[in-house]
Each structure stands twice: as C-alpha cells, then as structure tokens.
Protein backbone atom coordinates (compact mmCIF):
# COMPACT_ATOMS: atom_id res chain seq x y z
CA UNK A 1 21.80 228.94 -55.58
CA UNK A 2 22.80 227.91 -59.31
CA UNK A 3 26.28 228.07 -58.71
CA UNK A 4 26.32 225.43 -56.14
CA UNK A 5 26.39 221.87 -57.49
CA UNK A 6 27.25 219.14 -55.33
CA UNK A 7 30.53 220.18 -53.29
CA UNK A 8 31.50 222.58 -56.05
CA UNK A 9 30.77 226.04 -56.12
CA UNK A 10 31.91 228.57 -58.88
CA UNK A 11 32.51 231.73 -58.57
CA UNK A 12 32.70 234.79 -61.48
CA UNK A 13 32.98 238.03 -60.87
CA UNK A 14 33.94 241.35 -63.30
CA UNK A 15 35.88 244.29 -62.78
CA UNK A 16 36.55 247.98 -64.32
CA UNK A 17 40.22 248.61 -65.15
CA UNK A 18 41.29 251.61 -66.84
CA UNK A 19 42.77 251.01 -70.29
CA UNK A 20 45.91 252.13 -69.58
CA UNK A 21 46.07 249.93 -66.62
CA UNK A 22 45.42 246.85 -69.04
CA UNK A 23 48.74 246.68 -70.48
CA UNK A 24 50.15 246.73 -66.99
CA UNK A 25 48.62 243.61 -66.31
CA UNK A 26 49.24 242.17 -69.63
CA UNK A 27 53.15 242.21 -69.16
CA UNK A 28 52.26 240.64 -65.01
CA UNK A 29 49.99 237.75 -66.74
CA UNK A 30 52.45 236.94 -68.88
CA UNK A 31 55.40 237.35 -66.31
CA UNK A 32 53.37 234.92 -64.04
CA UNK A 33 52.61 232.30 -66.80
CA UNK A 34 56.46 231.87 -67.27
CA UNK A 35 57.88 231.96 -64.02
CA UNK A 36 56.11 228.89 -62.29
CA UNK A 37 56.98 229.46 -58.51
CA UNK A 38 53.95 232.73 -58.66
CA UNK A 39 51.43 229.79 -58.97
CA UNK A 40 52.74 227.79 -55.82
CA UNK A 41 50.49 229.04 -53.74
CA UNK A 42 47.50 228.84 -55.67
CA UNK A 43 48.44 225.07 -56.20
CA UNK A 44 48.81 224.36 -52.61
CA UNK A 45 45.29 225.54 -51.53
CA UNK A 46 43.62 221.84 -51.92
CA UNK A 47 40.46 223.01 -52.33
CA UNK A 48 40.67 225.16 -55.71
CA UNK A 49 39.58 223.64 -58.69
CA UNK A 50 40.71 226.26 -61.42
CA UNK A 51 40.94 230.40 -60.12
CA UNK A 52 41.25 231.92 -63.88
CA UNK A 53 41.48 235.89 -64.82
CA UNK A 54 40.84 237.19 -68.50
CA UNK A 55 41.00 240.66 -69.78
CA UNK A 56 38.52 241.65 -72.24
CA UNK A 57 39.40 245.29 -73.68
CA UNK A 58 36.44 247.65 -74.07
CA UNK A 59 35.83 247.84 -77.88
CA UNK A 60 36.17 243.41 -77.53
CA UNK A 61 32.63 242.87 -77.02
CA UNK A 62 30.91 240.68 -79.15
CA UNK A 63 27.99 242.25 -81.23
CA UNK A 64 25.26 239.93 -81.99
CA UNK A 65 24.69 241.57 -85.18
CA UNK A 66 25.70 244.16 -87.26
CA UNK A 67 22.44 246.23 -86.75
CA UNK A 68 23.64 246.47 -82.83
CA UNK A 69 25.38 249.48 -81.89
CA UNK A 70 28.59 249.09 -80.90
CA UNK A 71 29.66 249.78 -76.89
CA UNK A 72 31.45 252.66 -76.25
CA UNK A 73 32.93 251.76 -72.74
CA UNK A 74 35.45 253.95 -70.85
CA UNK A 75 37.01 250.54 -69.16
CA UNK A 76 38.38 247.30 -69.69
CA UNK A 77 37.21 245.10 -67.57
CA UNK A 78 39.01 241.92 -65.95
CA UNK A 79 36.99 238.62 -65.13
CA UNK A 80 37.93 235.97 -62.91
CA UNK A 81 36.74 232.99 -62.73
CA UNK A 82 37.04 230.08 -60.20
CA UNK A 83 35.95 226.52 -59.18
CA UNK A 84 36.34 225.04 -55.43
CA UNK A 85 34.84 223.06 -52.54
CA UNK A 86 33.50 224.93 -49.63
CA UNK A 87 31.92 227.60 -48.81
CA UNK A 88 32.55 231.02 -49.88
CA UNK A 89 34.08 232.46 -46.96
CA UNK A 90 36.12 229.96 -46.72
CA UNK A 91 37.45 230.72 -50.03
CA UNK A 92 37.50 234.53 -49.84
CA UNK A 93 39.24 234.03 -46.34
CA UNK A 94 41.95 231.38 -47.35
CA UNK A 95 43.04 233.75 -50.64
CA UNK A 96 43.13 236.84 -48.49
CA UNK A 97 45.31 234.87 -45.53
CA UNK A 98 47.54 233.00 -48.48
CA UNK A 99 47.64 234.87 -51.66
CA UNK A 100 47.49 238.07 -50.41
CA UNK A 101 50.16 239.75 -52.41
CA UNK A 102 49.15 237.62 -55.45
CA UNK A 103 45.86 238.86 -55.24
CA UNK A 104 46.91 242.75 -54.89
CA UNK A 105 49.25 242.35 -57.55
CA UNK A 106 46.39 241.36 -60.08
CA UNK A 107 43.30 243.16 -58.59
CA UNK A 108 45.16 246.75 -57.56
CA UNK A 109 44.59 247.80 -61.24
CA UNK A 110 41.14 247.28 -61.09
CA UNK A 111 38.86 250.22 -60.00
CA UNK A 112 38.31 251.13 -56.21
CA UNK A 113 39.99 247.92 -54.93
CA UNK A 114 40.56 248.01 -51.62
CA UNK A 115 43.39 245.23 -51.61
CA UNK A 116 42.89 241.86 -50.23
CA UNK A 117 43.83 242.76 -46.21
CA UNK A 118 41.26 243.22 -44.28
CA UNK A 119 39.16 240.58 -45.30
CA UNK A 120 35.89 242.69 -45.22
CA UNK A 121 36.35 245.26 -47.57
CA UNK A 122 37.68 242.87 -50.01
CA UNK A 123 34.49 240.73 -49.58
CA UNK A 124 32.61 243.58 -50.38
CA UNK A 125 34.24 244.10 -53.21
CA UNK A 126 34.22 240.68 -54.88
CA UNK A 127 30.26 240.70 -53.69
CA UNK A 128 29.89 244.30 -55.56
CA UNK A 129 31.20 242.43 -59.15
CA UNK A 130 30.26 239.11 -58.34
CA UNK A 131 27.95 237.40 -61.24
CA UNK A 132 25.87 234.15 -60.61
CA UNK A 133 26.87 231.25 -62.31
CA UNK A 134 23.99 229.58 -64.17
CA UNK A 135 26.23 226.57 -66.17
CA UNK A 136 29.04 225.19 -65.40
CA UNK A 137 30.99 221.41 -66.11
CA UNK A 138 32.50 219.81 -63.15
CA UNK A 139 33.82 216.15 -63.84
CA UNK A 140 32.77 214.68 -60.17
CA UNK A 141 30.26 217.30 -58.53
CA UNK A 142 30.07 215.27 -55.70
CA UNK A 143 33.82 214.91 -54.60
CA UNK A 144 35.78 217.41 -53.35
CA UNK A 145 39.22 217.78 -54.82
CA UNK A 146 40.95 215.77 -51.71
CA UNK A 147 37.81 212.93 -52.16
CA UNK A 148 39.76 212.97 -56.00
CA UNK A 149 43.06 212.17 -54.50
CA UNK A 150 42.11 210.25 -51.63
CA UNK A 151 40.45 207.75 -53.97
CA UNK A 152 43.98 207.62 -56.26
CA UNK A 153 45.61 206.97 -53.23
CA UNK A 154 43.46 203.90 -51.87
CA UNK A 155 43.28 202.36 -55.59
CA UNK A 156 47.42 202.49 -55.40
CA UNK A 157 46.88 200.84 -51.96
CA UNK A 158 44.39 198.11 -53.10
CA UNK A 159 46.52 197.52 -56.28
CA UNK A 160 50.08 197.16 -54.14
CA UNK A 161 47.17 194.43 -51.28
CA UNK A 162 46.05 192.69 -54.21
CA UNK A 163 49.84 192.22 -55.81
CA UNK A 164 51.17 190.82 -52.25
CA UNK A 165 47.98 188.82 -50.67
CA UNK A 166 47.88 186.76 -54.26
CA UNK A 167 48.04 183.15 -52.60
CA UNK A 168 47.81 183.98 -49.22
CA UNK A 169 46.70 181.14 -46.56
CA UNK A 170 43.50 182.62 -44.97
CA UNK A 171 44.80 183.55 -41.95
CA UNK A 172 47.90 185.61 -43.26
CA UNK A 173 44.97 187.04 -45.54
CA UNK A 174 42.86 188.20 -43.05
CA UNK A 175 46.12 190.09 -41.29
CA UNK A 176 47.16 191.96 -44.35
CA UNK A 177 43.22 192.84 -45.20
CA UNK A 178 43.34 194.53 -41.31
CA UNK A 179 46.64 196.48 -42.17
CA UNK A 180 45.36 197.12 -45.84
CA UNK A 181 42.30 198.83 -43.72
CA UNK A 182 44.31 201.13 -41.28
CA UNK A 183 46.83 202.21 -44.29
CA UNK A 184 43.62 203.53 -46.38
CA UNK A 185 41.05 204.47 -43.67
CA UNK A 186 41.70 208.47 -43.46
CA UNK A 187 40.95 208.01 -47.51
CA UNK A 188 37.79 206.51 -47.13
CA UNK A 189 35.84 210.12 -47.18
CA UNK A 190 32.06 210.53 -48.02
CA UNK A 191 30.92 212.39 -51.14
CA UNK A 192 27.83 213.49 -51.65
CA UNK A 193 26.62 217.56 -50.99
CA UNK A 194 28.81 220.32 -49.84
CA UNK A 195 27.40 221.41 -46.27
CA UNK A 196 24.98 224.48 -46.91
CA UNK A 197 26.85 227.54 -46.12
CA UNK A 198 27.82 231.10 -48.08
C-alpha cells in the first residue's frame, strides 16, 4: 500500500459539506484553534503524528489553465488529513472510543455522516471518502512516535550516567552501568516496519 512507510501510515480522506454548512465550521475551527483544552485529547493519543482538516469552498479549485472550464460544484468539501503508527483500525477505533464528540462536532456537517458511535458505520464512511496517499515526508519512518520519545528519554539518562560515573573506580562503575540499564530498559524499543495489518 503507498501510504504505508515504515511504522507510519497516512491517511486522507474528502468530504461533501453543504455551503451553508461551511461557515458553521469556520466559526468551530477557529473556536477550537483558540481555546487549547479541545486539542487535549488529540494530544494524548501517543500514536498520532498530525490529524489536520481543511475546507476548500467549491468555486476554490485550482484551474490548471485558463482554457479549463471552471467547476461548478454544489459542495464544499472538507479534507482531513492524518499521520500515525498502527494500523488503521486501531486508529479509526481509538478516535471513535476517545474523540468521539470531537469528531461529531467537525464531521456532522459533512454529508450523510453517520457520527463516530458505532464504530462500523463510521468506518464505512471514512472508507467511502478515503484517498490513497502516494507522497508523503515523515522525519523517522521507522520509529513510532513513543520510539521518538523513548530515545529522548534514554539520551537524558545516558547524559545524567555519564555526568555521575566520570572517575568512577571500576567496580562502583560497573554498579551504576547495571542501574543505568534497568532505569532505560522499557526505552530500549525496536524500530524498523509497522506489523502488516489494515
């Protein structure tokens, strides 16, 4: 699949809004991007990279020249796109169980959503707009977002061993290596490719 590269997997998919609708969400988008505690939730799932939404109105498409007609759409249509580690389900299934209300707040003004509880309907929605991915940038492909922080976490730890074992005898050395081990061991993940799975 393109959009699987490493442990990352992105995800875009497009909606029909009615215009009217748009402005709706306008005034939410810009309610959310102002009052930080909406995003808490999204920042706590561990596993998101970036989960994105733009509205492009329907006389905003780009015309690659002048001779090309230009669209006459009844809709605006809302994109959203997102970056994470796992599968999909997983994904789907951990916004539905944690953002749930986030989710119908944004979506709900997009044609024949069928909110984000139960799961199945809503995964048949996002499979009905879903668009593959073909390029995409991802700054370690190979790491999950926890491998990211785990590695922060036993660089702070070697820094702080290296700082107190500076002139160590050998034998006090070899005691603070052992503890230096246990404090960093649940850090010391494997990256490599995310396990095969939709």
């Amino acid at each position: 699949m393109p959009n699987i590269h490493g442990k990352a997997y992105a995800m875009n998919t497009i909606s029909p809004m009615k215009p009217w609708k748009t402005y709706i969400l306008r005034f939410l988008f810009f309610f959310w991007r102002h009052y930080k505690p909406l995003g808490d939730g999204l920042v706590g799932l561990s596993f998101i990279h970036f989960a994105r939404w733009v509205i492009v109105p329907r006389y905003a498409f780009p015309r690659l020249s002048e001779q090309q007609p230009k669209n006459d759409l009844q809709y605006d249509y809302l994109l959203f796109f997102s970056n994470f580690n796992g599968t999909w389900n997983q994904y789907i299934d951990a916004f539905s169980a944690v953002l749930f209300e986030g989710l119908n707040l944004i979506w709900r003004w997009s044609e024949k959503f069928p909110g984000s509880r139960p799961v199945t309907p809503f995964k048949n929605f996002i499979v009905r707009g879903q668009v593959e991915t073909d390029y995409y940038y991802t700054a370690y492909p190979h790491a999950a977002t926890n491998d990211v922080k785990a590695a922060h976490r036993v660089q702070l730890a070697f820094d702080d061993f290296e700082r107190q074992s500076s002139g160590m005898p050998p034998a006090k050395f070899a005691e603070a290596y052992q503890q230096f081990l246990v404090k960093i061991q649940s850090d010391l993940g494997e990256t490599g490719e995310a396990p095969v799975g939709t």
